[in-house]
Structure formats: structure tokens, C-alpha cells
Protein backbone atom coordinates (compact mmCIF):
# COMPACT_ATOMS: atom_id res chain seq x y z
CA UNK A 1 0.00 0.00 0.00
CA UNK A 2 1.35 3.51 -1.07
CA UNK A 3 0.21 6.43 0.76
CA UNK A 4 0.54 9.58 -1.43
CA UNK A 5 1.17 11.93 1.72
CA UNK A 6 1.16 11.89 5.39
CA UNK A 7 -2.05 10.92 7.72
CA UNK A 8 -2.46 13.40 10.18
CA UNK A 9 -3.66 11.69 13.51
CA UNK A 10 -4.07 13.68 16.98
CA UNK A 11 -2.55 12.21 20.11
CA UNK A 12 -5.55 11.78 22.95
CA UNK A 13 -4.82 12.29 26.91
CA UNK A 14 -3.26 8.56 27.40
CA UNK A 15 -0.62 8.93 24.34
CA UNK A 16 -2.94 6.94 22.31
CA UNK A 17 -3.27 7.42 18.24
CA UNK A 18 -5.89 6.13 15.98
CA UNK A 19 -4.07 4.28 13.04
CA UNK A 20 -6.54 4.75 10.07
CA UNK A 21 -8.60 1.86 8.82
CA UNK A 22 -7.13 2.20 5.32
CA UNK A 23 -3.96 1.06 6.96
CA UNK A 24 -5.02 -1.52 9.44
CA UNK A 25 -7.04 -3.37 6.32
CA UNK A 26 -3.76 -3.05 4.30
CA UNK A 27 -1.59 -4.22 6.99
CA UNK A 28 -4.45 -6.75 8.62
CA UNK A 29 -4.32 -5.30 12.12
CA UNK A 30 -6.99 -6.54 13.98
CA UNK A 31 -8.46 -5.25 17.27
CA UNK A 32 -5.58 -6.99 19.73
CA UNK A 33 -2.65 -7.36 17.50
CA UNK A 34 0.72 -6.63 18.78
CA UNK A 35 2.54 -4.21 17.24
CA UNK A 36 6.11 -3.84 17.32
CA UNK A 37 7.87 0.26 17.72
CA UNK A 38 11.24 1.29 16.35
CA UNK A 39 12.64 4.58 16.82
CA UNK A 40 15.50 5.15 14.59
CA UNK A 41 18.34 8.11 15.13
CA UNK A 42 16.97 10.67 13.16
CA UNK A 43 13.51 10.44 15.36
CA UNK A 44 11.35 8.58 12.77
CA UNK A 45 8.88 6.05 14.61
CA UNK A 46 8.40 3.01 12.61
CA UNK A 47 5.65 0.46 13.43
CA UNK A 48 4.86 -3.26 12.22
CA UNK A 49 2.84 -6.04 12.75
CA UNK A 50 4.70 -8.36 15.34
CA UNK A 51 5.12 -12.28 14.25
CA UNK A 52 6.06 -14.14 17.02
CA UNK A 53 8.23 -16.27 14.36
CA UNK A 54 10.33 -13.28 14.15
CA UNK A 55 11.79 -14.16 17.76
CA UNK A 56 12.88 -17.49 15.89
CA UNK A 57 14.32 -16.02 12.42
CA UNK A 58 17.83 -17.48 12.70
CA UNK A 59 16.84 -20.83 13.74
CA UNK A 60 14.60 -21.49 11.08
CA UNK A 61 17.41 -20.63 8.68
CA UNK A 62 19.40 -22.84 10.15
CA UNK A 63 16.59 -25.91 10.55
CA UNK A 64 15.64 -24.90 6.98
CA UNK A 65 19.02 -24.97 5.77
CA UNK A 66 19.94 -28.13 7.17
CA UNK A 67 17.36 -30.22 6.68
CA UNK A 68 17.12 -29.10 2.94
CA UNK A 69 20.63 -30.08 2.33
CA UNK A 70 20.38 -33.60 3.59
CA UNK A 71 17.57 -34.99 2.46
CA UNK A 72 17.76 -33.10 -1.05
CA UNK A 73 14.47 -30.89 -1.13
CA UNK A 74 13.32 -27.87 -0.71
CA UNK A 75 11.87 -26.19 2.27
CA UNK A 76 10.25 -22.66 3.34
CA UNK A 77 9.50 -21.67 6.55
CA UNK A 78 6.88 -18.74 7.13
CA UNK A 79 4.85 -16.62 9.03
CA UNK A 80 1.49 -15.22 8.26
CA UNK A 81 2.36 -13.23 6.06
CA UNK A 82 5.99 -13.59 4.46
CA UNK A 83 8.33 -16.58 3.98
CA UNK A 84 11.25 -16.39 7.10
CA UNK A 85 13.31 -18.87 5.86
CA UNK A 86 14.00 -21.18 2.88
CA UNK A 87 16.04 -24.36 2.26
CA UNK A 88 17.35 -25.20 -1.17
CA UNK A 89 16.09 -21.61 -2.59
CA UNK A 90 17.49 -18.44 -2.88
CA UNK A 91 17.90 -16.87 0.37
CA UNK A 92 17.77 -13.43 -0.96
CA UNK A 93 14.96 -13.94 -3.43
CA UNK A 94 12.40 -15.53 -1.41
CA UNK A 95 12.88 -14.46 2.53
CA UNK A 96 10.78 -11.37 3.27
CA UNK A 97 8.75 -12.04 0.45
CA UNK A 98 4.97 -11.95 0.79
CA UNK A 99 2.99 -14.85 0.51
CA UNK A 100 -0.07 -14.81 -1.75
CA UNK A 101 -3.33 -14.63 0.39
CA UNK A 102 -4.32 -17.56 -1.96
CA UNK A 103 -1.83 -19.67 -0.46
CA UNK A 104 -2.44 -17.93 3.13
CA UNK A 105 -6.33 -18.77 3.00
CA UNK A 106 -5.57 -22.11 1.71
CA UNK A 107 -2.81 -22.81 4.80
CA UNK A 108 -4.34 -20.64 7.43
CA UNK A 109 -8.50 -21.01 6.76
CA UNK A 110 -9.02 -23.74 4.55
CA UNK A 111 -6.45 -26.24 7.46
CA UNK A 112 -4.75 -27.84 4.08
CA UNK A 113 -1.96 -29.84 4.30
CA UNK A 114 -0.94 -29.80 0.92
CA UNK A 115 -0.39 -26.95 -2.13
CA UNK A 116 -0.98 -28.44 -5.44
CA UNK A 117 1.10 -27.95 -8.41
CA UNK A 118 -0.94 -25.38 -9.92
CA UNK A 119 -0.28 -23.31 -6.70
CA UNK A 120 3.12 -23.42 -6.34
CA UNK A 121 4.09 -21.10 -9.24
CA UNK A 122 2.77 -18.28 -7.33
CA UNK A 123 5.34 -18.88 -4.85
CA UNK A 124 8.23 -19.56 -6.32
CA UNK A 125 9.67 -18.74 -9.73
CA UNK A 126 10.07 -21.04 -12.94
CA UNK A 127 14.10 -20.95 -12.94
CA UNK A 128 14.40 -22.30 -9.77
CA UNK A 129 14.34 -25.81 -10.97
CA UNK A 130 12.65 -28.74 -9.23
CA UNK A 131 9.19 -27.63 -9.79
CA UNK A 132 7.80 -30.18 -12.00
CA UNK A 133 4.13 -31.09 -13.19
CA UNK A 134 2.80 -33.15 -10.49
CA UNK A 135 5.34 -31.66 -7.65
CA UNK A 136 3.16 -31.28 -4.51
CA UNK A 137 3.91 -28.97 -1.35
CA UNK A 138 3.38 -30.48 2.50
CA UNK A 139 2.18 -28.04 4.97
CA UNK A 140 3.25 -28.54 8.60
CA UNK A 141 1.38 -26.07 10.57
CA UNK A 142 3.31 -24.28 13.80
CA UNK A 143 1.23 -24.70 16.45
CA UNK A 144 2.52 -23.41 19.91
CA UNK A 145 -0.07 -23.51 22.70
CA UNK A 146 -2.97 -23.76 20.28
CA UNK A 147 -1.81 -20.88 18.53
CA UNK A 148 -0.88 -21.09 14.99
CA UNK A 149 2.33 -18.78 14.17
CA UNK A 150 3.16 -20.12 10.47
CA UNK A 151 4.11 -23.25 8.67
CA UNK A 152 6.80 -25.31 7.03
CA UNK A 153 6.39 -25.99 3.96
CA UNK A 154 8.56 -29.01 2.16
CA UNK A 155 8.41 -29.67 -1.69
CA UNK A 156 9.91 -32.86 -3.05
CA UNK A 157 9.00 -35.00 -5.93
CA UNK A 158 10.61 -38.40 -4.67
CA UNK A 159 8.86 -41.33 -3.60
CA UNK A 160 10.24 -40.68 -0.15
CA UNK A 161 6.66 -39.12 1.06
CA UNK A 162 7.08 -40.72 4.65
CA UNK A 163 10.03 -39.89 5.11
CA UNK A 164 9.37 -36.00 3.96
CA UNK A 165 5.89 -35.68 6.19
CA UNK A 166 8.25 -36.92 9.37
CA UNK A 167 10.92 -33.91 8.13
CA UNK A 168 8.10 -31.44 8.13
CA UNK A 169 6.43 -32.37 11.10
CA UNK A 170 10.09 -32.82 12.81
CA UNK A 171 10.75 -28.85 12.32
CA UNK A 172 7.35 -27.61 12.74
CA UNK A 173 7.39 -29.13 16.47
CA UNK A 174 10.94 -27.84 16.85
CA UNK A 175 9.75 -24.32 16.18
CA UNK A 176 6.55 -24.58 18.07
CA UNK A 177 8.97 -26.07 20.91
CA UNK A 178 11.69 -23.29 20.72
CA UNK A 179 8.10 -20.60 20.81
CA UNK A 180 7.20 -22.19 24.22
């Protein structure tokens, strides 16, 4: 979302400010999200959404990473919003990068536990490699304390499917563990 110029909002009594709809919608803040402040040298106040999952950035890489690299597939790692970490991918092309809300809705609303191969090209791009006709994505939801923070997500087209849903699962509790 692009705002043209500022939004003018007053400060009440209690320090509180409004933040306009246009931006909560944008942004998805709903009434009791936590949001995170930054205050940077030259006095600019920056706000965001806070993702628990953030608090676990680096070990996702590193679970990502390393479970990628041995068993030879591919492997994202993300929030609600954005992939945190990636496995076997571009580390610079896909972290920070939103996900589309049709994955989202089909992960978060929809309780899938699989992405399709017509799906996947909206997350990742054709020169990547591995993404074949037929190639099928496992979700692995990260539930900590009934909460869900985000998912792992594990392509792979070989016949190992057992031993791929045990992977995913495997790092999905590790996260949810490490959220505790």
C-alpha cells in the first residue's frame, strides 16, 4: 500500500493514536494485534505487525538450511504473512517475500496440508528448478499452545513421502517447541 502523503492523527490524553482503517485493512491489524515500535536516530517512529516467528528467524534458517541439504528438497519456513526462511532456494529472493493470500487462505482457513502444483508457481519462480508437473507442497502447521504462528512448507517430488511428512512435522514441532 502507497500512501501519497502523510495521515495526520491527533494524540488523545493517554498517548494513544488512531491508526486509520485504510492502513489496518492493508496491513491486517486486527483489534488486539501486537505491534512492534522502532525509533531510529533521526527520530522517525516506525511500526509493524509483530510475528512471534520473528523471535525465531535465525533458527529457522538454520533448521531450513539443514534439513534441505540432507535430504535433497526444498523447504520454506513462514509466518502469516511472508516466507522467514528457505532451504534449497534463494535466500535473498524468497525471505521477506509476501505470501499470496491464496496460499495464506488455503494454509491458514481452509487447514490444508498440501499446495498443489498449480499453486506453487505463485510462490516460487520457474528458474528455480525442481518444480515439475505433479510436484506437490506439504504443509506442517506451527502450532505453539494452540496458537498457529506459520508453517513449514517441504516440496519434493521423490517417492520418499514418509520420510518427507516426518521432516516437516520434525521442524514444525521444533519451532513450536523453541516458541514455548
Amino acid at each position: 500500500m502507497q500512501i501519497a502523503k502523510g495521515m495526520l492523527r491527533r494524540v488523545d490524553e493517554l498517548g494513544r493514536v488512531v491508526i486509520p482503517k485504510e492502513i489496518r485493512g492493508a496491513l491486517k491489524i486486527e483489534c488486539g494485534s501486537l505491534l512492534e515500535f522502532f525509533v531510529s536516530p533521526d527520530g522517525t517512529i516506525q511500526l509493524q505487525k509483530y510475528q512471534k516467528l520473528n523471535e525465531v528467524n535465525d533458527f529457522a534458517n538454520i533448521c531450513a538450511k539443514t534439513f534441505a541439504n540432507i535430504y535433497q528438497c526444498k523447504i520454506l519456513v513462514i509466518d502469516t504473512e511472508k516466507i522467514l526462511a528457505v532451504g534449497n532456494l534463494s535466500h535473498k529472493k524468497y525471505c521477506n517475500k509476501k505470501v499470496p493470500s491464496i496460499i495464506l487462505d488455503e494454509i491458514f482457513n481452509k487447514k490444508s496440508n498440501t499446495i498443489n502444483s498449480e499453486m506453487l508457481p505463485k510462490l516460487f519462480n520457474e528458474e528455480d528448478g525442481g518444480l515439475r508437473q505433479g510436484n506437490i507442497a506439504d504443509i506442517f502447521l506451527i502450532n505453539s499452545n494452540g496458537d498457529v504462528y506459520g508453517a513449514v512448507i517441504i516440496i519434493d517430488d521423490s517417492t520418499q513421502k514418509n520420510v518427507m511428512h516426518g521432516i516437516g512435522k520434525f521442524v514444525a514441532n521444533i519451532l513450536a517447541e523453541y516458541l514455548q
